[in-house]
N, C-alpha and C. Protein backbone atom coordinates (compact mmCIF):
# COMPACT_ATOMS: atom_id res chain seq x y z
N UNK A 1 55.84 48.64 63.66
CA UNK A 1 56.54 49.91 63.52
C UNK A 1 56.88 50.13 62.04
N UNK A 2 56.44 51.27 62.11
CA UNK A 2 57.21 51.63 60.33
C UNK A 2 58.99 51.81 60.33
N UNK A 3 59.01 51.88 58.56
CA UNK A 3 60.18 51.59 58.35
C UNK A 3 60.96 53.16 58.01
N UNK A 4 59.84 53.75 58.43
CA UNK A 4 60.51 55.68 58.24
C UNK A 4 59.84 56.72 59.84
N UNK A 5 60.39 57.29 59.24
CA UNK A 5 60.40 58.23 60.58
C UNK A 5 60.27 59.68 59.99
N UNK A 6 59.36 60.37 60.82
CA UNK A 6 59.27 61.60 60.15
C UNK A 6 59.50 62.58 61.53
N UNK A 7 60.52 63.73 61.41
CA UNK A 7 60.42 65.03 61.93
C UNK A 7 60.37 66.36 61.49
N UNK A 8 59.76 66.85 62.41
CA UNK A 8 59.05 68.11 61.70
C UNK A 8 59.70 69.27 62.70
N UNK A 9 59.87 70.44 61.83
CA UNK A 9 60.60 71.61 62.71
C UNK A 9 59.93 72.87 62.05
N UNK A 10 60.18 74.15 62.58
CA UNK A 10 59.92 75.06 61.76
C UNK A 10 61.04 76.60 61.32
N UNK A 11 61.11 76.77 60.86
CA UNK A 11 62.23 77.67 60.23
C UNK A 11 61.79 79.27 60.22
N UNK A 12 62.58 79.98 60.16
CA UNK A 12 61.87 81.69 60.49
C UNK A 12 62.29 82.33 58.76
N UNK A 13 62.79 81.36 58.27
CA UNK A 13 62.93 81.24 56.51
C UNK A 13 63.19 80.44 55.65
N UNK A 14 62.40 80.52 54.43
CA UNK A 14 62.52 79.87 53.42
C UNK A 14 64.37 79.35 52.92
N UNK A 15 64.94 80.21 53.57
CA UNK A 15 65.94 80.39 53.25
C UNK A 15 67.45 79.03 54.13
N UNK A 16 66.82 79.62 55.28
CA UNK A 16 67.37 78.75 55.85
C UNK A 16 66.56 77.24 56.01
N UNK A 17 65.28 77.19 55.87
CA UNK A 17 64.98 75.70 56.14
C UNK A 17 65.66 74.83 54.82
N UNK A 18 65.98 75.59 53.94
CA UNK A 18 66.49 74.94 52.74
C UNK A 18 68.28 74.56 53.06
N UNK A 19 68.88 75.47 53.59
CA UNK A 19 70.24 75.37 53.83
C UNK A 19 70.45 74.04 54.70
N UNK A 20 69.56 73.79 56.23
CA UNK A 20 69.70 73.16 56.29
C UNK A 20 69.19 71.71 56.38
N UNK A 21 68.09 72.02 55.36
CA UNK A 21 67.71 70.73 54.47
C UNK A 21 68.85 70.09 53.33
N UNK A 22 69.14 70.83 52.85
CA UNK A 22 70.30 70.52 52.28
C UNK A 22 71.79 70.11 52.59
N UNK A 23 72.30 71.11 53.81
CA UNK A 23 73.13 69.61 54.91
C UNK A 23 73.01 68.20 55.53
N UNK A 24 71.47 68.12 55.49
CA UNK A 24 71.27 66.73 56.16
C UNK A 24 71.06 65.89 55.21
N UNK A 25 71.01 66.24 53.91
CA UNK A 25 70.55 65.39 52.55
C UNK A 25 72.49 64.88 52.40
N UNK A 26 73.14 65.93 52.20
CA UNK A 26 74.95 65.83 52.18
C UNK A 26 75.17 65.07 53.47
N UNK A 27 74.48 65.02 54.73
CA UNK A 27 75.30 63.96 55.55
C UNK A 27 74.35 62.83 55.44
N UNK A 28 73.86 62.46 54.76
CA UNK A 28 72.79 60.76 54.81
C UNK A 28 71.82 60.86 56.08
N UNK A 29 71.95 61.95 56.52
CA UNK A 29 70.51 62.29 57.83
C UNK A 29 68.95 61.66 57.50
N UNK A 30 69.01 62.99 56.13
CA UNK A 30 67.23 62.28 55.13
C UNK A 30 67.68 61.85 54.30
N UNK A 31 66.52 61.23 53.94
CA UNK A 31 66.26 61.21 52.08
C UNK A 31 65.78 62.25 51.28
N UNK A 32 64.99 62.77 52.29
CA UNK A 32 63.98 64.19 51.60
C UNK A 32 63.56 64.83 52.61
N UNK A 33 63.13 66.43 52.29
CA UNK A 33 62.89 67.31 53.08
C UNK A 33 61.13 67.79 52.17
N UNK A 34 60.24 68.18 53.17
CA UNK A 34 58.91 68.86 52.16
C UNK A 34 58.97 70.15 53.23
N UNK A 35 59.15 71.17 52.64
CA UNK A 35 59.13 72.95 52.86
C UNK A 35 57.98 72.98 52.40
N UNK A 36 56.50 73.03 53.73
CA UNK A 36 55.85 73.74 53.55
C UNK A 36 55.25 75.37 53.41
N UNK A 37 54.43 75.58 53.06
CA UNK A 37 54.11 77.00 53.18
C UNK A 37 54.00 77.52 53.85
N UNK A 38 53.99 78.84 53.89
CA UNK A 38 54.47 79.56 55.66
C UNK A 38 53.62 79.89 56.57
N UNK A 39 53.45 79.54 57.77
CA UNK A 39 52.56 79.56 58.66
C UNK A 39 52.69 80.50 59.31
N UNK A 40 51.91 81.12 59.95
CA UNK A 40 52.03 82.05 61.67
C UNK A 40 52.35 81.52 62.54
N UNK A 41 53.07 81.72 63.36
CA UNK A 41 52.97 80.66 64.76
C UNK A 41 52.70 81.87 65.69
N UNK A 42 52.12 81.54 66.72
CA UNK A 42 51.39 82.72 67.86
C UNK A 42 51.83 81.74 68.87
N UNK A 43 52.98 82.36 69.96
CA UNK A 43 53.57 81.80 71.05
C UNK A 43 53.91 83.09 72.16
N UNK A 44 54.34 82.65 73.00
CA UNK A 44 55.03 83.58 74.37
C UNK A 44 56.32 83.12 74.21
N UNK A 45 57.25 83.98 74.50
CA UNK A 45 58.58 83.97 74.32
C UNK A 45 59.25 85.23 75.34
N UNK A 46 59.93 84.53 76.08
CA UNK A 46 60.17 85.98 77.81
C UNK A 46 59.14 86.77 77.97
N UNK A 47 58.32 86.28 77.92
CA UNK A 47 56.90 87.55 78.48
C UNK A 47 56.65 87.80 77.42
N UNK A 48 56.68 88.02 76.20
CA UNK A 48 56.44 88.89 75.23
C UNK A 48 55.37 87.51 74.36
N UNK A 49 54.28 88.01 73.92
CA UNK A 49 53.73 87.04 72.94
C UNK A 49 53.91 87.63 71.68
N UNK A 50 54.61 86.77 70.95
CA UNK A 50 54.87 87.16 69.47
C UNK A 50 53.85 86.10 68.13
N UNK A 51 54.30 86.98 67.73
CA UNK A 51 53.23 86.56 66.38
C UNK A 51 54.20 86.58 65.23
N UNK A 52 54.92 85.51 64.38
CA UNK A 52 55.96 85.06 63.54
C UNK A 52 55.81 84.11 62.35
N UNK A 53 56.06 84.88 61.19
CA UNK A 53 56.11 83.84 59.88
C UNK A 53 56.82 82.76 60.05
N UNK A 54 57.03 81.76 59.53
CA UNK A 54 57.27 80.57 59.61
C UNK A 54 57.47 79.32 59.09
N UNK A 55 58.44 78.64 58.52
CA UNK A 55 58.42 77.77 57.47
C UNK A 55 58.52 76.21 58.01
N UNK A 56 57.14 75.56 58.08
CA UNK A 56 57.28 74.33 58.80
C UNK A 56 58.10 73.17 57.76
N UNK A 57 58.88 72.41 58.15
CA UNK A 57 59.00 71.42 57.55
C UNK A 57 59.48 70.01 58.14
N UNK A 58 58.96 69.00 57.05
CA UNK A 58 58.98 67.82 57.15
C UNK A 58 60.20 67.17 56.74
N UNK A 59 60.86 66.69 57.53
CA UNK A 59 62.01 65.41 57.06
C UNK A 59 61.94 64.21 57.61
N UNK A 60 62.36 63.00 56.36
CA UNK A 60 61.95 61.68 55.88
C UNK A 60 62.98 61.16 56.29
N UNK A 61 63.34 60.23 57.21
CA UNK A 61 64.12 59.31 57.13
C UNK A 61 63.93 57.71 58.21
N UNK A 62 64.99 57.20 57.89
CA UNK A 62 64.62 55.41 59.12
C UNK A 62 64.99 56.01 60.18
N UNK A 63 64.16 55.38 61.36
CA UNK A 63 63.46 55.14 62.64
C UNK A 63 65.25 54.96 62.96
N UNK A 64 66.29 54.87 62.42
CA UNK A 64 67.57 54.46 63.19
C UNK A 64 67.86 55.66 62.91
N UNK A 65 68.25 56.28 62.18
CA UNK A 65 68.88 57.78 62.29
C UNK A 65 68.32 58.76 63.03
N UNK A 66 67.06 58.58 63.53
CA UNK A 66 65.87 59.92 63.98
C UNK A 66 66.28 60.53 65.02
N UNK A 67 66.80 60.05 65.99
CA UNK A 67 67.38 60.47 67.23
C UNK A 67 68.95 61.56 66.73
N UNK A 68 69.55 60.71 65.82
CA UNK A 68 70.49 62.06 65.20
C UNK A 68 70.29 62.56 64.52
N UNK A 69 69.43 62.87 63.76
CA UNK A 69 68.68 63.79 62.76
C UNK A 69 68.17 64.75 63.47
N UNK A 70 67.48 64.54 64.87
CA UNK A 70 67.06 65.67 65.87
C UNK A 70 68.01 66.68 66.53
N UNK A 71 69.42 66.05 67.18
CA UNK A 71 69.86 66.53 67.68
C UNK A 71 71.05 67.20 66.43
N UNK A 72 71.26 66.97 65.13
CA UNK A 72 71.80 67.47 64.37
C UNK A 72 71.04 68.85 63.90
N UNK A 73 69.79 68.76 63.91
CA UNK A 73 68.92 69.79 63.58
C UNK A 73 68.94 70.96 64.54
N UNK A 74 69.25 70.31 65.82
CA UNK A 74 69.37 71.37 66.93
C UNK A 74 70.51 72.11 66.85
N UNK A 75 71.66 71.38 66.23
CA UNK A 75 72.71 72.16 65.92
C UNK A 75 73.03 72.85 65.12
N UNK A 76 72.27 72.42 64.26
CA UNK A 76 72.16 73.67 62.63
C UNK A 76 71.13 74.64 62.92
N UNK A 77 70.17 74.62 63.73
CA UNK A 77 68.85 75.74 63.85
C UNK A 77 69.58 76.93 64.40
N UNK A 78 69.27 78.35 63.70
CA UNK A 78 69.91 79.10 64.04
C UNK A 78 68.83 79.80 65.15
N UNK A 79 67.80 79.04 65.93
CA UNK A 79 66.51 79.21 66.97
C UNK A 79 67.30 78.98 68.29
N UNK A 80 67.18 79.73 69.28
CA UNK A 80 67.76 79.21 70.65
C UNK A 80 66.82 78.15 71.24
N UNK A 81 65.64 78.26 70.79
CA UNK A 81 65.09 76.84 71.20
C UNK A 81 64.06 76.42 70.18
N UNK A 82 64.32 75.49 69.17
CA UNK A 82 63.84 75.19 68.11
C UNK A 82 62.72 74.30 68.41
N UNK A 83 61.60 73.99 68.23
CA UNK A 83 60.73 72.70 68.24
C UNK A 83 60.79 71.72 67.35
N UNK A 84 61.52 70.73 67.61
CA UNK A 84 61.86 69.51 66.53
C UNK A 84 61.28 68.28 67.61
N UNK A 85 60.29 67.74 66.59
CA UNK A 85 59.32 67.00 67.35
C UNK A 85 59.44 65.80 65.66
N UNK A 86 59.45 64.63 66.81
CA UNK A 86 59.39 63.20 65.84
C UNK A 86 57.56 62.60 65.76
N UNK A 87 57.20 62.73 64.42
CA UNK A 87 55.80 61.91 64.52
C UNK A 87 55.82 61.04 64.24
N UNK A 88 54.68 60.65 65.00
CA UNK A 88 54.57 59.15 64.86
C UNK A 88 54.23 58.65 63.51
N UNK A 89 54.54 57.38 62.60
CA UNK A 89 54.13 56.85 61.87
C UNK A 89 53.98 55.42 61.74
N UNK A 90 52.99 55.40 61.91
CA UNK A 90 51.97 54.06 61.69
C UNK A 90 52.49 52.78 61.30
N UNK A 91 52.70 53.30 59.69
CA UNK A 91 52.52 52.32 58.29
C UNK A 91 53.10 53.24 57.50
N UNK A 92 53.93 52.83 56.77
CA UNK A 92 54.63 53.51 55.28
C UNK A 92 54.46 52.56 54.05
N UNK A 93 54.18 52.85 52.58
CA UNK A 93 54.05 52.24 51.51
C UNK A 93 55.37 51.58 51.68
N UNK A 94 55.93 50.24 51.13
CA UNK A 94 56.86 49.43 51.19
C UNK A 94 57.65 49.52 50.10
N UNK A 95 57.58 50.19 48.97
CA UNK A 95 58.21 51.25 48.48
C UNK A 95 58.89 52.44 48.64
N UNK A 96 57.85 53.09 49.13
CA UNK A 96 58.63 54.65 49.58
C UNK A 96 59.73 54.14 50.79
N UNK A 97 59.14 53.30 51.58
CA UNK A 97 59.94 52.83 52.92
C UNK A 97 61.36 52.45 52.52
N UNK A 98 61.83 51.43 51.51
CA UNK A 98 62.41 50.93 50.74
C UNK A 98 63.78 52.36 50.29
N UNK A 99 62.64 53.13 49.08
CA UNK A 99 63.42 54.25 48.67
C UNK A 99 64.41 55.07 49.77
N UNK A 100 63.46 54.94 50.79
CA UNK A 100 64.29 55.95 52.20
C UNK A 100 65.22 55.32 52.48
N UNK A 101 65.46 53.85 52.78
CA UNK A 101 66.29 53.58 52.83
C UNK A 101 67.83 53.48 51.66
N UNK A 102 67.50 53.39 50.71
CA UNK A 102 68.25 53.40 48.90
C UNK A 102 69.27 54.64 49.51
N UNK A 103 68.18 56.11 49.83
CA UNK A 103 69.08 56.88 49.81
C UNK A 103 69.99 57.17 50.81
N UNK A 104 69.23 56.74 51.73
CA UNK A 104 70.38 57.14 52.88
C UNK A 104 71.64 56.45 53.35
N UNK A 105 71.35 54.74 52.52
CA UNK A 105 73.05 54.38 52.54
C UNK A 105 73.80 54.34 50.81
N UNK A 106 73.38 55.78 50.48
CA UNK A 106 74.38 56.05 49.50
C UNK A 106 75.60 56.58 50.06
């Protein structure tokens, strides 16, 4: 098992995936957040299929926090039903693995 954990969510703005990337960095949740570029997402939502910009992103942290990093995310998403999904990871450099940990018991 690796020594990081990655979850991924997506945001309906640049704006907010940053806000609350930036709460979970202030509570020791991550170490780091990567705000990718904005996607479409094409879903059904009450009957209606919508078609929506979208800001996916990635947050970094240990395999021990991930379970509250999810359900903290659920509480900051301003989405009535957000998709926050944990991927799997393999293998992490023993460095970066290391660093994730540095920051999150600051």
């Amino acid at each position: 098992m690796s020594a990081v954990a990655i979850v991924y969510t997506l945001f309906g703005s640049r704006e907010a995936a940053l806000r609350v990337a930036r709460q979970l960095m202030e509570e020791r949740l991550i170490a780091c957040a990567n705000l990718l570029g904005e996607a479409t997402s094409l879903y059904e939502w009450n009957g209606v299929v919508e078609e929506n910009a979208e800001v996916p992103v990635l947050f970094k942290t240990a395999p021990s926090r991930r379970d509250a990093l999810m359900a903290r995310i659920a509480e900051l998403h301003d989405y009535e039903l957000p998709a926050i999904l944990a991927l799997p990871v393999d293998a992490a450099d023993s460095a970066f693995a290391r660093w994730i940990g540095d920051q999150l018991a600051k």
